[in-house]
Protein backbone atom coordinates (compact mmCIF):
# COMPACT_ATOMS: atom_id res chain seq x y z
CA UNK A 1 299.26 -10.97 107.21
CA UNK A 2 299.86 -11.31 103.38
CA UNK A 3 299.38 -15.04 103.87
CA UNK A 4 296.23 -14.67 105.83
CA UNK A 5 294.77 -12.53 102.76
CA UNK A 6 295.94 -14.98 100.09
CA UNK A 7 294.65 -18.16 101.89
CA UNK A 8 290.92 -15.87 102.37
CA UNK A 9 291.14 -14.96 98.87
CA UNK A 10 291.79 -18.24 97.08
CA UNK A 11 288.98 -19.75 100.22
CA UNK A 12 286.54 -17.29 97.81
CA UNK A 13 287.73 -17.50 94.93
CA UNK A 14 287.21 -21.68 95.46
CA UNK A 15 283.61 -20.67 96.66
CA UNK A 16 282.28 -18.64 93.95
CA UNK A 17 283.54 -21.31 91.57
CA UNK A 18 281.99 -23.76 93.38
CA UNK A 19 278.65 -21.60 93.46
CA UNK A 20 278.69 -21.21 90.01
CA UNK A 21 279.72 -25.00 88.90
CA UNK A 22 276.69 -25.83 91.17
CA UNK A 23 273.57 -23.42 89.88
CA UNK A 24 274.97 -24.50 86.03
CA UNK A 25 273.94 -28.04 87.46
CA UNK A 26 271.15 -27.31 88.41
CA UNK A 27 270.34 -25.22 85.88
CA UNK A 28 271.09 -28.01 83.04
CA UNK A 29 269.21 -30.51 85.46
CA UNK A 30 266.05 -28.45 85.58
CA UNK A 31 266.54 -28.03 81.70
CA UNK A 32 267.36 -31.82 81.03
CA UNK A 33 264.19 -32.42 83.16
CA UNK A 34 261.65 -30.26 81.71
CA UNK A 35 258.22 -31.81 81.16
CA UNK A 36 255.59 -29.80 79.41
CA UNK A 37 252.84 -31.48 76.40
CA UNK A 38 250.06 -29.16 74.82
CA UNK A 39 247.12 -29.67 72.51
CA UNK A 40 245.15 -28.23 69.82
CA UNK A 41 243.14 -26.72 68.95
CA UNK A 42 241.77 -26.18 72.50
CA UNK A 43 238.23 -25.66 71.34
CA UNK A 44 235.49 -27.42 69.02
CA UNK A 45 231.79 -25.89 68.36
CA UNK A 46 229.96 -28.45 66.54
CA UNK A 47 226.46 -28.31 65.48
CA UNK A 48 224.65 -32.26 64.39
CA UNK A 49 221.92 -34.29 64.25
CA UNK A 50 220.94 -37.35 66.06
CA UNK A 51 222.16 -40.44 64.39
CA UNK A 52 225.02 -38.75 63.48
CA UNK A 53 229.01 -39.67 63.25
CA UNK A 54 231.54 -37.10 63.48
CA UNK A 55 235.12 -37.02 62.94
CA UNK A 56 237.66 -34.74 64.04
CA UNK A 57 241.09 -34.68 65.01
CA UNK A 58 243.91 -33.16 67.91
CA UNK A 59 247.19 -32.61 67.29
CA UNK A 60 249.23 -34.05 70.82
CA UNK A 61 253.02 -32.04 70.89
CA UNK A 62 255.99 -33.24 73.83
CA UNK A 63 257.61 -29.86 74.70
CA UNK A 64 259.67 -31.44 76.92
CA UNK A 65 263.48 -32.86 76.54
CA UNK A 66 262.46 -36.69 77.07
CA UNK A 67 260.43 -39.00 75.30
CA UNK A 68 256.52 -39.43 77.54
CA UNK A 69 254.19 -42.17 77.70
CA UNK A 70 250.69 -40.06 77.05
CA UNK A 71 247.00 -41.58 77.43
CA UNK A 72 244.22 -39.86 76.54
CA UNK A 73 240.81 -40.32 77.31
CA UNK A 74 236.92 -38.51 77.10
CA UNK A 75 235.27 -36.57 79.97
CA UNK A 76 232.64 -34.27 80.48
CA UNK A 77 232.98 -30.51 81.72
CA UNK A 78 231.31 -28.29 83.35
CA UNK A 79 231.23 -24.87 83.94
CA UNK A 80 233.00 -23.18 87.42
CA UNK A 81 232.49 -19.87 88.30
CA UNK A 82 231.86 -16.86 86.11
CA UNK A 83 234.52 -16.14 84.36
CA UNK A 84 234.65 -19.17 82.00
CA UNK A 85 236.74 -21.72 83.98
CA UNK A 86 235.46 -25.47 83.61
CA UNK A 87 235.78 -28.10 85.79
CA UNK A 88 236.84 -31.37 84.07
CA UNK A 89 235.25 -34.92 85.35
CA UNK A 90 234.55 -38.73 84.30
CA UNK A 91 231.03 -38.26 84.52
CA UNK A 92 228.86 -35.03 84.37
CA UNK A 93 225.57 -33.99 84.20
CA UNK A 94 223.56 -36.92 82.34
CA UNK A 95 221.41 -34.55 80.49
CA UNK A 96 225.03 -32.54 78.90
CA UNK A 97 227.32 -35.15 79.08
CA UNK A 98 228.69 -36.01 75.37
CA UNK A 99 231.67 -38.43 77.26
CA UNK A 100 229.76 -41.50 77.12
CA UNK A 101 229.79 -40.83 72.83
CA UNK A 102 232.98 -40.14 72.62
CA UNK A 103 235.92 -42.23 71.03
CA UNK A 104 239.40 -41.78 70.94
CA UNK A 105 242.15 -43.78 68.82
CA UNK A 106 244.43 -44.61 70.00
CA UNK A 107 244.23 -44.01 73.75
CA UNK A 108 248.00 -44.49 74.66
CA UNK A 109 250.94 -43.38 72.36
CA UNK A 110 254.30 -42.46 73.37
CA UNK A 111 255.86 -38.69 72.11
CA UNK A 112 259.60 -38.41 71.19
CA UNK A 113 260.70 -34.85 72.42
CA UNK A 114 259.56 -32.17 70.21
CA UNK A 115 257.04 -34.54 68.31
CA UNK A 116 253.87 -33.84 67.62
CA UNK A 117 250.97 -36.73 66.98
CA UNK A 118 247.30 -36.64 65.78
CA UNK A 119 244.57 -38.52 67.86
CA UNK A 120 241.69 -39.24 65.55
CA UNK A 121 238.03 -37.99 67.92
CA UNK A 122 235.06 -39.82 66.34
CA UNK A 123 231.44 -38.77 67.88
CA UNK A 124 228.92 -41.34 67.57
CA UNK A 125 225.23 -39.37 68.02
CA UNK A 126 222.08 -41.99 68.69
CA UNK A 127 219.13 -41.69 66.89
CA UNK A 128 217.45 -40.71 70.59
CA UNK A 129 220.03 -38.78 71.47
CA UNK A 130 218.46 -35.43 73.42
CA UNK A 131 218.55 -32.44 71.71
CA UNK A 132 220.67 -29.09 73.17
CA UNK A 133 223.79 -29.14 74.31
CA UNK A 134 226.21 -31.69 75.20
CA UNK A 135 229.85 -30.89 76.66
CA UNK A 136 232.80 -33.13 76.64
CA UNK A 137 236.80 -32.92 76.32
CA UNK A 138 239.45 -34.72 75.04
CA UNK A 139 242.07 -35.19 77.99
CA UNK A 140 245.85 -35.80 77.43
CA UNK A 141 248.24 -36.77 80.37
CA UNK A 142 251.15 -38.33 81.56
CA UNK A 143 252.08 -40.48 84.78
CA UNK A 144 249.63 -43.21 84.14
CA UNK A 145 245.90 -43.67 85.34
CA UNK A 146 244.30 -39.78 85.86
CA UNK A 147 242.04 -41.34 88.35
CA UNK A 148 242.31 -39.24 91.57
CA UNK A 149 241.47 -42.25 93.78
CA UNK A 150 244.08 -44.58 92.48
CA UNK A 151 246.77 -44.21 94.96
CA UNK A 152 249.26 -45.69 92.77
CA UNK A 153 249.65 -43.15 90.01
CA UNK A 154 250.36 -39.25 89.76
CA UNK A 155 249.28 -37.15 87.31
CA UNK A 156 252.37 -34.74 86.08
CA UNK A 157 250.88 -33.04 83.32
CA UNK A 158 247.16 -32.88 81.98
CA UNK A 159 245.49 -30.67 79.16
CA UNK A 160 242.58 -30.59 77.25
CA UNK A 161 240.70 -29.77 74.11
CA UNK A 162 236.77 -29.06 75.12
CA UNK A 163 234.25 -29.94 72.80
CA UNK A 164 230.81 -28.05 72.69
CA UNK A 165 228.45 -30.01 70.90
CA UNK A 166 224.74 -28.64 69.40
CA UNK A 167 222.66 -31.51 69.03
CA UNK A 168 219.27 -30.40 66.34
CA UNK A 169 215.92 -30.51 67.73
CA UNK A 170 213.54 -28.84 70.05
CA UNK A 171 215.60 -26.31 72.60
CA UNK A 172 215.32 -23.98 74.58
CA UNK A 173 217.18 -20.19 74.08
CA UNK A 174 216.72 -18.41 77.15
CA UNK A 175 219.31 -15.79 78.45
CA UNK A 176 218.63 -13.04 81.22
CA UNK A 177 220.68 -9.89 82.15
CA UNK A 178 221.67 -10.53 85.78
CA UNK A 179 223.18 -7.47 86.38
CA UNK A 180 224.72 -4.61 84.79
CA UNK A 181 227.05 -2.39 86.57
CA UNK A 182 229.54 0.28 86.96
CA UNK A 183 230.87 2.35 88.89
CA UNK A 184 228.66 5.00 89.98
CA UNK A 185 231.62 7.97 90.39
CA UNK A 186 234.68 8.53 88.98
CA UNK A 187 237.35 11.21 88.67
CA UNK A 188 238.52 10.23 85.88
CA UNK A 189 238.25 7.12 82.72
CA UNK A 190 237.94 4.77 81.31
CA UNK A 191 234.80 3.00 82.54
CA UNK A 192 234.81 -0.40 83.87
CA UNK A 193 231.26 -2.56 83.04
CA UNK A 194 230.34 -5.35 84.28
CA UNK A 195 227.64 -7.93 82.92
CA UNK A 196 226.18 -11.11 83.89
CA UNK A 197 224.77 -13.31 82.19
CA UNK A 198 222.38 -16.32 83.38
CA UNK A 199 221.31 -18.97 80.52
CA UNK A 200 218.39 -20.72 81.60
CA UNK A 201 218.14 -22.51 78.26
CA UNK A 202 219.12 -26.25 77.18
CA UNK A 203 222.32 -25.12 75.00
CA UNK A 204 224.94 -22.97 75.49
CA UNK A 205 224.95 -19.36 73.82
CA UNK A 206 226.70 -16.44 73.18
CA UNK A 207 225.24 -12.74 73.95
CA UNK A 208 226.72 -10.47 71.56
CA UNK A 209 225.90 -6.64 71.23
CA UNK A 210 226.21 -3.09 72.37
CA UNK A 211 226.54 -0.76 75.79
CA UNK A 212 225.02 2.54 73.94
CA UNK A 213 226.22 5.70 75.98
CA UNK A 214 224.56 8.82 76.30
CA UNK A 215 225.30 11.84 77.89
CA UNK A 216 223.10 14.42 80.34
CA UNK A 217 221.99 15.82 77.24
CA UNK A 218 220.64 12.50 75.70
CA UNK A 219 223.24 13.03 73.15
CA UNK A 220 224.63 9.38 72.49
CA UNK A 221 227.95 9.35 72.67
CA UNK A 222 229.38 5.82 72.27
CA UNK A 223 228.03 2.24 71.00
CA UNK A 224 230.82 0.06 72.82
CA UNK A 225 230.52 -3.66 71.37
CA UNK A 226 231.07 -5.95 74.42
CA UNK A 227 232.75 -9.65 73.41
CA UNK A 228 230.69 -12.38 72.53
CA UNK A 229 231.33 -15.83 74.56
CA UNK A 230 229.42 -19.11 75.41
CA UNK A 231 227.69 -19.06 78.31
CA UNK A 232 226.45 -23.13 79.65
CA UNK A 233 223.12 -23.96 80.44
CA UNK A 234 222.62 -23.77 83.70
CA UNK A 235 225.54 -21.27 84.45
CA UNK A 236 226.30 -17.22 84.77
CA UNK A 237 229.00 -16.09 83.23
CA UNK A 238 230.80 -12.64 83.80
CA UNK A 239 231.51 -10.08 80.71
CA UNK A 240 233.60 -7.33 80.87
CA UNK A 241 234.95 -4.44 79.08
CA UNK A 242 235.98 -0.59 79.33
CA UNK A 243 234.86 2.94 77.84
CA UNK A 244 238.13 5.21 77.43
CA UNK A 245 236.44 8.18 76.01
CA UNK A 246 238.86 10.63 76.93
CA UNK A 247 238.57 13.67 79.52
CA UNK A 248 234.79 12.57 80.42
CA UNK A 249 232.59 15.10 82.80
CA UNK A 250 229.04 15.06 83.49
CA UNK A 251 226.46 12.57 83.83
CA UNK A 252 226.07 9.55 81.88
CA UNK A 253 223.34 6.86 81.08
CA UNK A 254 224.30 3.07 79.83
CA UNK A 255 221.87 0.84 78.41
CA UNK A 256 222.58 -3.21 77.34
CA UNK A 257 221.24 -3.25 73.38
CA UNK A 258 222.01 -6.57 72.05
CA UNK A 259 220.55 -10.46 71.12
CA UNK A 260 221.49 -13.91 71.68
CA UNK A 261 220.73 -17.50 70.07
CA UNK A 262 220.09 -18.60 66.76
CA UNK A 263 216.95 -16.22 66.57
CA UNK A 264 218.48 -13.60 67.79
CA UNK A 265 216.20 -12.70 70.53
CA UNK A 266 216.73 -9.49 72.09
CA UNK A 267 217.86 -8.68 75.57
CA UNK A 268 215.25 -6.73 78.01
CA UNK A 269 216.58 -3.19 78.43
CA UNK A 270 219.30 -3.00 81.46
CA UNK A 271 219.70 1.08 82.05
CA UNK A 272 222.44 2.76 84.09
CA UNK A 273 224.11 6.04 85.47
CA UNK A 274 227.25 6.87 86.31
CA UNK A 275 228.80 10.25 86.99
CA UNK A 276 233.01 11.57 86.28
CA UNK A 277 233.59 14.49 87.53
CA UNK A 278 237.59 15.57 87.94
CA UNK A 279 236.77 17.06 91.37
CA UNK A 280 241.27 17.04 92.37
CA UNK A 281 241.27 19.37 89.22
CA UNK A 282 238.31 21.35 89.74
CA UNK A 283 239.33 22.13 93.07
CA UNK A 284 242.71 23.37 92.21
CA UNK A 285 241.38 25.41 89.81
CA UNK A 286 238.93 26.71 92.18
CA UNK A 287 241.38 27.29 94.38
CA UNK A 288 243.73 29.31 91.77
CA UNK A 289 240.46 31.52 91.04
CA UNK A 290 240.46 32.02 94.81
CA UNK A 291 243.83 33.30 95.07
CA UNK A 292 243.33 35.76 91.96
CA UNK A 293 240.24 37.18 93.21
CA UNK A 294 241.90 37.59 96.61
CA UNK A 295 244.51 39.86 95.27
CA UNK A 296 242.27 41.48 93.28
CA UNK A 297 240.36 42.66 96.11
CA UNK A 298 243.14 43.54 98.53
CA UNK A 299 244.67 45.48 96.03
CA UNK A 300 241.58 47.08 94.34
CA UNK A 301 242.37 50.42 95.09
CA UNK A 302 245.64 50.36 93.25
CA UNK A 303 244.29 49.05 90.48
CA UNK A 304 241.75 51.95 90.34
CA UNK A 305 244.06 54.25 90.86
CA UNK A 306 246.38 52.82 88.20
CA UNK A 307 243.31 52.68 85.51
CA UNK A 308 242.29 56.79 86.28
CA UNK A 309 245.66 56.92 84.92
CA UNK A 310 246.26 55.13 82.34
CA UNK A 311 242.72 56.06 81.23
CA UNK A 312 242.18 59.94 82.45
CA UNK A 313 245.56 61.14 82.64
CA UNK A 314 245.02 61.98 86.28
CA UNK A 315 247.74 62.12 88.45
CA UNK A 316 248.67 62.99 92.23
CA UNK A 317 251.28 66.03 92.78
CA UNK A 318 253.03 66.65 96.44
CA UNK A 319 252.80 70.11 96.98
CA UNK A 320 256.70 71.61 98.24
CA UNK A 321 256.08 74.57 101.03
CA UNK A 322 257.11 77.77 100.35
């Protein structure tokens, strides 16, 4: 029996060791074989004129524990969705595309782990070039060719630095309140809004102001500044932010007070109402008031009794019989 429990012992002992030889493998494996590059900065607002050259830079860093062959290249973005995602392609919309005046130096380089190298961006303008906004991005990536069709390659890593470009002229600034929302009942804060914004202009802008809060009384209570971020022609984008304002109880009215574009032209008024009401805690205190009055009321008699004599002096005496 004692050998049976020394030969399962030392079977476990052999396992655990074995176990643990085998995650440090794979632990110094998935380590050894890390792959990870980044860029920066990951956003350029540039205003210019047509004819004009400009030069900029990105800085290109290998995170990763082996040297990588990088290329990097120009595309155009576009918006996706409403909540500020892009989608990056070769060739965008003609009208915003600022790809096709795009150059990059050099286009391949090889990073030694942990270094970091700078890609020189120049921007060449024409003297036609149409006015508003143009949208590109410098793309960085590694496993050859980023060309989704070429069977022979596979992207492992890809990042990019987007570049939002104001070309001078005659444009158009033209931004509408979608919708404005929030919740119309709560128990309790803080107060989710929710804004949408649709530019219908020819350059990308930025809405930037208030929700002003009253209360039933018209009192205002709060002017909460929303944040401020590009919205693309031709795209919504969804804003959001909160109101903690404490305990909250009553009705409430919200109104949109703010501007957008370089001449600050003002938003049309966007009103709501909303209502918090802690109804869990005015019902148990409803319910405690019930309770109290009950007793009061069952036991009303006592109570009178009790106060005639604490008050008059009167008293109740049992007669003995003679």
């Amino acid at each position: 029996m004692e050998k049976i429990l020394r030969k399962s012992s030392a079977f476990f002992v052999v396992l655990f060791v074995a176990i643990g030889l085998f995650s440090f493998v794979q632990l110094g494996f998935a380590q050894e074989s890390e792959v990870g590059i980044s860029i920066s900065p990951l956003t350029f607002e540039l205003t210019a004129n047509p004819g004009d050259t400009l030069v900029s830079e990105v800085g290109i860093i290998n995170k990763g524990g082996s040297p990588l062959p990088i290329t990097i290249k120009a595309e155009d973005f576009t918006a996706a969705g409403e909540t500020g995602g892009v989608i990056i392609e070769e060739e965008g919309n003609e009208t915003y595309s600022l790809a096709k005046w795009i150059k990059v130096n050099p286009e391949n380089i090889i990073l030694e782990p942990n270094e970091r190298k700078v890609i020189s961006v120049e921007i060449v303008i024409p003297t036609d070039g149409e006015a508003g906004g143009h949208y590109g991005s410098i793309v960085a990536f590694t496993g050859g060719n980023s060309d989704k069709n070429n069977v022979g390659s596979t992207v492992s890593m890809k990042v990019a630095s987007l570049i939002l470009l104001n070309v001078s002229g005659e444009v158009i600034e033209n931004m509408n309140v979608l919708n404005f929302s929030a919740p119309e009942f709560q128990e309790y804060g803080p107060v989710p809004f929710e804004m949408r914004f649709e530019n219908e202009g020819t350059v990308h802008v930025k809405p930037r102001g208030f929700i002003t809060i009253t209360d039933m009384f018209g009192n205002k209570v709060k002017d909460l500044e929303f944040p401020s971020k590009n919205v693309l022609p031709g795209s919504v984008r969804k804003i959001e932010t909160e109101w903690d304002g404490g305990f909250l109880m009553g009705k409430y009215t919200a109104m949109i007070v703010g501007s957008y574009g370089n001449s600050n032209e003002p938003f049309i008024s966007n009103t709501i109402t909303f209502t918090i009401f802690p109804w869990k805690l005015a019902l148990g205190i409803l319910s405690i008031l019930m309770v109290i009055i009950t007793f009061f009321f069952k036991t009303r008699k006592r109570w009178r009794m009790a106060a005639k004599i604490l008050f008059k002096g009167e008293h109740h005496t049992t007669k003995k019989g003679s």
